[in-house]
Protein backbone atom coordinates (compact mmCIF):
# COMPACT_ATOMS: atom_id res chain seq x y z
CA UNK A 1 0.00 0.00 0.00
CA UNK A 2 2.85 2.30 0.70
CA UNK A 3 4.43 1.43 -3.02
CA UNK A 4 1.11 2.38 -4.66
CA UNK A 5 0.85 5.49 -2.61
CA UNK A 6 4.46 6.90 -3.02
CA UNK A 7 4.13 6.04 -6.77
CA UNK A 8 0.75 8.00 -6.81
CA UNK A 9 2.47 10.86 -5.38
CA UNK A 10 5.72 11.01 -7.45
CA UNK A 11 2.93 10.43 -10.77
CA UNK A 12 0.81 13.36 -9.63
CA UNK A 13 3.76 15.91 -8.78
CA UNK A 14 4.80 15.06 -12.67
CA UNK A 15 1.45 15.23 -14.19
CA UNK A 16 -0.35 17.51 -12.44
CA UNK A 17 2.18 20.53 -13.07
CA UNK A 18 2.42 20.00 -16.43
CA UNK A 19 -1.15 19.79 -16.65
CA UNK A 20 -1.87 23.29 -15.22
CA UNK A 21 0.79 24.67 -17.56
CA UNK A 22 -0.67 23.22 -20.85
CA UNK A 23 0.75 24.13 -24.09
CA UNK A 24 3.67 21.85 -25.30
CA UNK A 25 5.06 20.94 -22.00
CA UNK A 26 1.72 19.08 -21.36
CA UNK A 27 1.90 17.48 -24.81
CA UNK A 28 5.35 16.29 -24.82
CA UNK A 29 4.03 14.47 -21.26
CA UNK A 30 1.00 13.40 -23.40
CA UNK A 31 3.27 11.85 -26.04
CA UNK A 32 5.77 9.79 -24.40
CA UNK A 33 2.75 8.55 -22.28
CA UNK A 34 1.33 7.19 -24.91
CA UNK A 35 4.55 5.43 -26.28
CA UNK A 36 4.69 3.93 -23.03
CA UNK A 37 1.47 2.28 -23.45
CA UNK A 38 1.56 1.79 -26.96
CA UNK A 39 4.48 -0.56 -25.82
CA UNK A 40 2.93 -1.89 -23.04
CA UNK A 41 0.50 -3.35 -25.74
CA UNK A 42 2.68 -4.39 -28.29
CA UNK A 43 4.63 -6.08 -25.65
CA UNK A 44 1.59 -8.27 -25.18
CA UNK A 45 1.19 -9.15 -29.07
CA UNK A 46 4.24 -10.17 -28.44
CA UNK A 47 6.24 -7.50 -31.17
CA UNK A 48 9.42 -6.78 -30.57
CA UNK A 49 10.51 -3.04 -30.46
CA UNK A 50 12.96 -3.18 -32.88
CA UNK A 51 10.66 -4.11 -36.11
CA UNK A 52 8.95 -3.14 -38.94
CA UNK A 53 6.13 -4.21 -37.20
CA UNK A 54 6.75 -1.84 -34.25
CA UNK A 55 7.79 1.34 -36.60
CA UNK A 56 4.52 1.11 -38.02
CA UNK A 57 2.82 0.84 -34.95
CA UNK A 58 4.31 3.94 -33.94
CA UNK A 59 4.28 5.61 -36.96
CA UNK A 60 -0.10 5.64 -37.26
CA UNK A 61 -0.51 5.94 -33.17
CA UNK A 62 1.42 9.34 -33.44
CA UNK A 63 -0.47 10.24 -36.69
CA UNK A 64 -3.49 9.87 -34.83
CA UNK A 65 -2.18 11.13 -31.23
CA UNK A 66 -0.43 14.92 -32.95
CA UNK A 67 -2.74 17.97 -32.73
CA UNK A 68 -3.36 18.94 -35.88
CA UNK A 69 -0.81 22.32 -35.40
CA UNK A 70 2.09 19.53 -35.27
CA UNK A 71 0.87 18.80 -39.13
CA UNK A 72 0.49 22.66 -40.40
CA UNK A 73 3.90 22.66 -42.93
CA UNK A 74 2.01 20.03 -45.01
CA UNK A 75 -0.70 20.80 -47.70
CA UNK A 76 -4.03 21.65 -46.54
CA UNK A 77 -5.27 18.03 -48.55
CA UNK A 78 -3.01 15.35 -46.22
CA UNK A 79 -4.91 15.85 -42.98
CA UNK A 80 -4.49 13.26 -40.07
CA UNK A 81 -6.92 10.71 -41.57
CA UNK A 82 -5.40 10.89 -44.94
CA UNK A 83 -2.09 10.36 -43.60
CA UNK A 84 -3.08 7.49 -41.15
CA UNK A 85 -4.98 5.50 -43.58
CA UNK A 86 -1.93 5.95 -46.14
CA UNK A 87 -0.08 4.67 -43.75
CA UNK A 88 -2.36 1.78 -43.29
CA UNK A 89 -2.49 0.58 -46.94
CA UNK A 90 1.29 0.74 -46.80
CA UNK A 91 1.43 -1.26 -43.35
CA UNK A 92 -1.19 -3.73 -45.22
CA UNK A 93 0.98 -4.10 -48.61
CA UNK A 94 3.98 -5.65 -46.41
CA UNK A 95 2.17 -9.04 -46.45
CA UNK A 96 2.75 -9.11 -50.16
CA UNK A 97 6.36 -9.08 -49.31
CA UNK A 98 6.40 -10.91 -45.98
CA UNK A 99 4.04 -13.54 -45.66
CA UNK A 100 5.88 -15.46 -43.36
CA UNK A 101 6.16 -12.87 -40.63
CA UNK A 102 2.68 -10.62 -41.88
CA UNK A 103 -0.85 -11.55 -41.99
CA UNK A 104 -3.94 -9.87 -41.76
CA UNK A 105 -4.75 -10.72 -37.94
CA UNK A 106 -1.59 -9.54 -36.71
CA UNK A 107 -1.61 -6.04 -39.02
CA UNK A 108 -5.64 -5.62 -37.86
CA UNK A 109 -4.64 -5.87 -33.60
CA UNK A 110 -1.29 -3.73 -34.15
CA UNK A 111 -3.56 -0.89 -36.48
CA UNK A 112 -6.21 -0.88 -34.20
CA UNK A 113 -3.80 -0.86 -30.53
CA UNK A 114 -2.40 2.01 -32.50
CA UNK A 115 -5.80 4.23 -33.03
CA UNK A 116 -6.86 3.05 -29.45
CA UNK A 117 -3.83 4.90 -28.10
CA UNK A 118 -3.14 7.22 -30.20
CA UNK A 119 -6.91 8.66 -30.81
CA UNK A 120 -7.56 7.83 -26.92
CA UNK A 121 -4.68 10.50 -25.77
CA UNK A 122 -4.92 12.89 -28.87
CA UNK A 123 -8.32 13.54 -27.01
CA UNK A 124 -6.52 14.33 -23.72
CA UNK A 125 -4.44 17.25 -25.38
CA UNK A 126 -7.77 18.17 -26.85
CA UNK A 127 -9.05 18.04 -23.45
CA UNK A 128 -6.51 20.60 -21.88
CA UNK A 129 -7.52 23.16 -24.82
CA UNK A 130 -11.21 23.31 -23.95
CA UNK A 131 -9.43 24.59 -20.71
CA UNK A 132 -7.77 23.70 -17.15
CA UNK A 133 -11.03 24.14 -15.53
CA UNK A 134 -12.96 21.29 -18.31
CA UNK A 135 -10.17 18.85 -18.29
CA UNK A 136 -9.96 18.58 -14.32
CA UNK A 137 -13.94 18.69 -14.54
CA UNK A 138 -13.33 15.12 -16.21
CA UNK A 139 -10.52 14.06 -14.57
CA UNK A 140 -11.92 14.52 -10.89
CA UNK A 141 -14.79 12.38 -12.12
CA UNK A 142 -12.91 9.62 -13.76
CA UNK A 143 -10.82 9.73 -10.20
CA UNK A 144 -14.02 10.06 -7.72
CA UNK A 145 -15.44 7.32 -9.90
CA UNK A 146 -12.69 4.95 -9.85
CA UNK A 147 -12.38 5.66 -5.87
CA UNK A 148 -15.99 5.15 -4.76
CA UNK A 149 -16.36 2.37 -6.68
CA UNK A 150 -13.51 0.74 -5.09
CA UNK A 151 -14.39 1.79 -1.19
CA UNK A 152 -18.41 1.06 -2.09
CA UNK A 153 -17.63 -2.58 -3.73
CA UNK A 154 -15.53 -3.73 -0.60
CA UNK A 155 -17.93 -2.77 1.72
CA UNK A 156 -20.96 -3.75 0.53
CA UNK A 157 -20.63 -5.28 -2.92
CA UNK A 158 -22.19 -8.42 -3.83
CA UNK A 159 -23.34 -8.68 -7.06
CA UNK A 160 -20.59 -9.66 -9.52
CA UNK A 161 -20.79 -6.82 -12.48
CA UNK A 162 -18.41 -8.67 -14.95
CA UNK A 163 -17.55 -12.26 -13.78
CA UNK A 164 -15.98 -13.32 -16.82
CA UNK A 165 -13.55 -10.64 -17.30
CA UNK A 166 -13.04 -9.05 -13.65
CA UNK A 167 -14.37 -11.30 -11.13
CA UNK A 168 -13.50 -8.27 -7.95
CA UNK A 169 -15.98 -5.22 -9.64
CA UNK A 170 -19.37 -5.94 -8.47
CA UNK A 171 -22.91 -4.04 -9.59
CA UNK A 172 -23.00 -2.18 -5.85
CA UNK A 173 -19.29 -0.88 -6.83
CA UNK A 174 -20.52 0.44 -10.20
CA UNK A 175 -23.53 2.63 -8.41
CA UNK A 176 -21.56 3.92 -5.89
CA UNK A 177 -18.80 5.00 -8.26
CA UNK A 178 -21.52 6.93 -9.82
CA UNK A 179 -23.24 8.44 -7.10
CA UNK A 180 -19.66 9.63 -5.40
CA UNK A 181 -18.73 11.09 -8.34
CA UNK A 182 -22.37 13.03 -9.05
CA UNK A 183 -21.59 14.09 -5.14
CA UNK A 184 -18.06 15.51 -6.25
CA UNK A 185 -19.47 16.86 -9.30
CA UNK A 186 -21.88 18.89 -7.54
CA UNK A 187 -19.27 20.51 -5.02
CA UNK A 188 -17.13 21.50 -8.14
CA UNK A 189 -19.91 23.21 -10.07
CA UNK A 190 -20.70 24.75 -7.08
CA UNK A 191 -16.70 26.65 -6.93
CA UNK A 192 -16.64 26.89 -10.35
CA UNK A 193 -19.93 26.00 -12.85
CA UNK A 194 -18.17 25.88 -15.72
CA UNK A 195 -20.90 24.53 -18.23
CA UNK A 196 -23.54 26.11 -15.90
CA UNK A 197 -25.58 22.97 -16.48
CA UNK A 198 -28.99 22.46 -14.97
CA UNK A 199 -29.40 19.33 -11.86
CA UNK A 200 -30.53 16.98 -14.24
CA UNK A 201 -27.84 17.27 -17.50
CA UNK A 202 -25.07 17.12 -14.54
CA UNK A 203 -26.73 14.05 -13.68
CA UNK A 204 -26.77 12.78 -17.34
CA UNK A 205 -23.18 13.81 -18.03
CA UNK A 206 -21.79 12.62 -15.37
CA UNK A 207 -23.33 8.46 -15.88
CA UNK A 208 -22.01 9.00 -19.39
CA UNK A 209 -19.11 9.66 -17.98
CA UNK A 210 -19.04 6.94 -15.27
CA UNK A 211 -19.95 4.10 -17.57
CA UNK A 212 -17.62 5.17 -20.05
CA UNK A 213 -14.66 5.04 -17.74
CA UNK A 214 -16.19 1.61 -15.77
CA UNK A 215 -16.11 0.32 -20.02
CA UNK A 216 -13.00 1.17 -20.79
CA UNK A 217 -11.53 -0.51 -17.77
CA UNK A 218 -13.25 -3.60 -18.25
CA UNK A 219 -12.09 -3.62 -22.03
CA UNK A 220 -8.37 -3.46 -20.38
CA UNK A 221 -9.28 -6.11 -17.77
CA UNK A 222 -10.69 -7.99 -20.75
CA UNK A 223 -7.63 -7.31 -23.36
CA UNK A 224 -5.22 -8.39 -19.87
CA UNK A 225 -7.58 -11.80 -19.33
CA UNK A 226 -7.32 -12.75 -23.36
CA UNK A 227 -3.26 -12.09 -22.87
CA UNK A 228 -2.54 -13.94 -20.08
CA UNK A 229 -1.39 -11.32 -17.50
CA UNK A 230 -1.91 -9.26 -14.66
CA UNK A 231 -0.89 -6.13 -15.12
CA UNK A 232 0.04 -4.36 -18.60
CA UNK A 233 3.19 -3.09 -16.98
CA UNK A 234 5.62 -2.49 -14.39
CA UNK A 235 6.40 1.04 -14.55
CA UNK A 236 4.37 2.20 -12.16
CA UNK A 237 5.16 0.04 -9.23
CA UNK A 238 1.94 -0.75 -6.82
CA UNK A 239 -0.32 0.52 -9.70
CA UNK A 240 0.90 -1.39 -12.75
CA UNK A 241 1.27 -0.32 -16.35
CA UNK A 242 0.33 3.12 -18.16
CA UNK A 243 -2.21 1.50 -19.69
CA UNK A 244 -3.58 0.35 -16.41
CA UNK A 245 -3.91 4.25 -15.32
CA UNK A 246 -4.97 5.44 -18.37
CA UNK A 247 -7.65 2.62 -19.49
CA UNK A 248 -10.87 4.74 -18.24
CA UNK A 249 -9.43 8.06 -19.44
CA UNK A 250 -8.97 7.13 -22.70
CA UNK A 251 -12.36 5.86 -22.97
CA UNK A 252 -13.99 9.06 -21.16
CA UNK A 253 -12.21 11.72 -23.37
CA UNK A 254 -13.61 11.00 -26.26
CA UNK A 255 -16.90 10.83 -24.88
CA UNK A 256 -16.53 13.91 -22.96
CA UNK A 257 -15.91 15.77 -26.37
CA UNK A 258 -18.75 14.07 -28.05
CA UNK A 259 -21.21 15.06 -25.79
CA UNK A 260 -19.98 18.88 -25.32
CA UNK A 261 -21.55 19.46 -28.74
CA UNK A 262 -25.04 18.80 -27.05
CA UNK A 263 -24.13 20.28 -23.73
């Protein structure tokens, strides 16, 4: 318990800083994050670092992780999707060339690991440009979530939410991650009402939220139980891997900006 607390520590006086001062410091944090992770998963396809393989990898989860600013001396025409899927159909003609170490499955997992990390923390430097005050908004949910869930399941949770995949989370768990973080919602509008939203889309935003982060943690859990292991990593002693941290958040993002168009 001390490990995972001293490692939360030393994690949050890094993050947190760079967080409040945005602008590329915050990206550059953003961006070897997510090559941390993005290695944390082809570690588990089993791709070695050194490869074709693993250049490509890299090469279409920072196409779709950049800000678009990081593209600007290009033409107007090769936007991030053009460039991605160019690099796709590349990535896919290598099987031509090397059958024996190439096929379709193994292309279709390392493609799609690198748009789930890439896409998952491009939306967490989109985050910090809507503004310090909307991307710990999200954050203190995804955190209040994760931490009533936990103290709510071990005291009264019964009800196994996802047997299959993550025997521990239970249904009671899942509510009372929900309700804490409504409760913690409601004390930060209070200071600072940001989206000056009425009771009830508070309410709605913050399940959308909730379940988002609770999905994308059981998709980890799930992606962990196919693989064979415990943790995705052992960076982050008493926690895990990145990927472990960041599962929920790079769910939530993305659904956070979604929904801001209606909010």
């Amino acid at each position: 318990m001390r490990l995972r607390t001293l490692t939360a520590l030393v994690a949050l006086a890094i993050f947190i800083p760079l967080l409040v001062m945005g602008g590329s410091a915050f990206e550059l944090l953003v961006i070897a994050i997510a090559g941390i992770t993005l290695f944390e998963l082809l570690s588990l396809l089993a791709v070695n670092f050194f490869t074709l393989e693993s250049f490509f990898a890299y090469l279409l989860m920072y196409l779709a992780l950049l800000p678009q600013h990081y593209l600007d001396f290009l033409p107007e025409q090769l936007d991030q999707m053009t460039l991605f899927y160019t690099g796709v159909v590349i990535f896919l003609s290598l099987m031509v060339h090397r059958p024996e170490r190439l096929d379709f499955s193994l292309i279709a997992k390392i493609t799609l690991a690198a748009l789930y990390v890439g896409r998952g923390y491009h939306f967490l430097i989109l985050g910090r440009e809507m503004g310090l005050l909307a991307i710990l908004f999200v954050l203190v949910i995804i955190w209040s979530n994760d931490t009533f869930a936990y103290l709510t399941g071990r005291a009264i949770g019964r009800r196994p939410l996802a047997p299959a995949i993550s025997p521990n989370k239970t249904i009671e768990g899942s509510i009372g991650g929900i309700v804490g973080a409504f409760l913690v919602s409601l004390i930060f509008d209070y200071f600072f009402n940001i989206y000056q939203l009425s009771f009830l889309g508070n309410l709605i935003l913050v399940i959308l939220l909730c379940l988002a982060g609770q999905m994308g943690d059981l998709v980890e859990s799930s992606i962990k139980r196919q693989y064979h292991v415990k943790d995705s990593g052992k960076l982050l002693p008493g926690h895990g891997g990145f990927l472990d941290r960041f599962d929920n958040i790079l769910f939530v993002l993305p659904i956070f900006y979604f929904l801001m168009a209606f909010f």
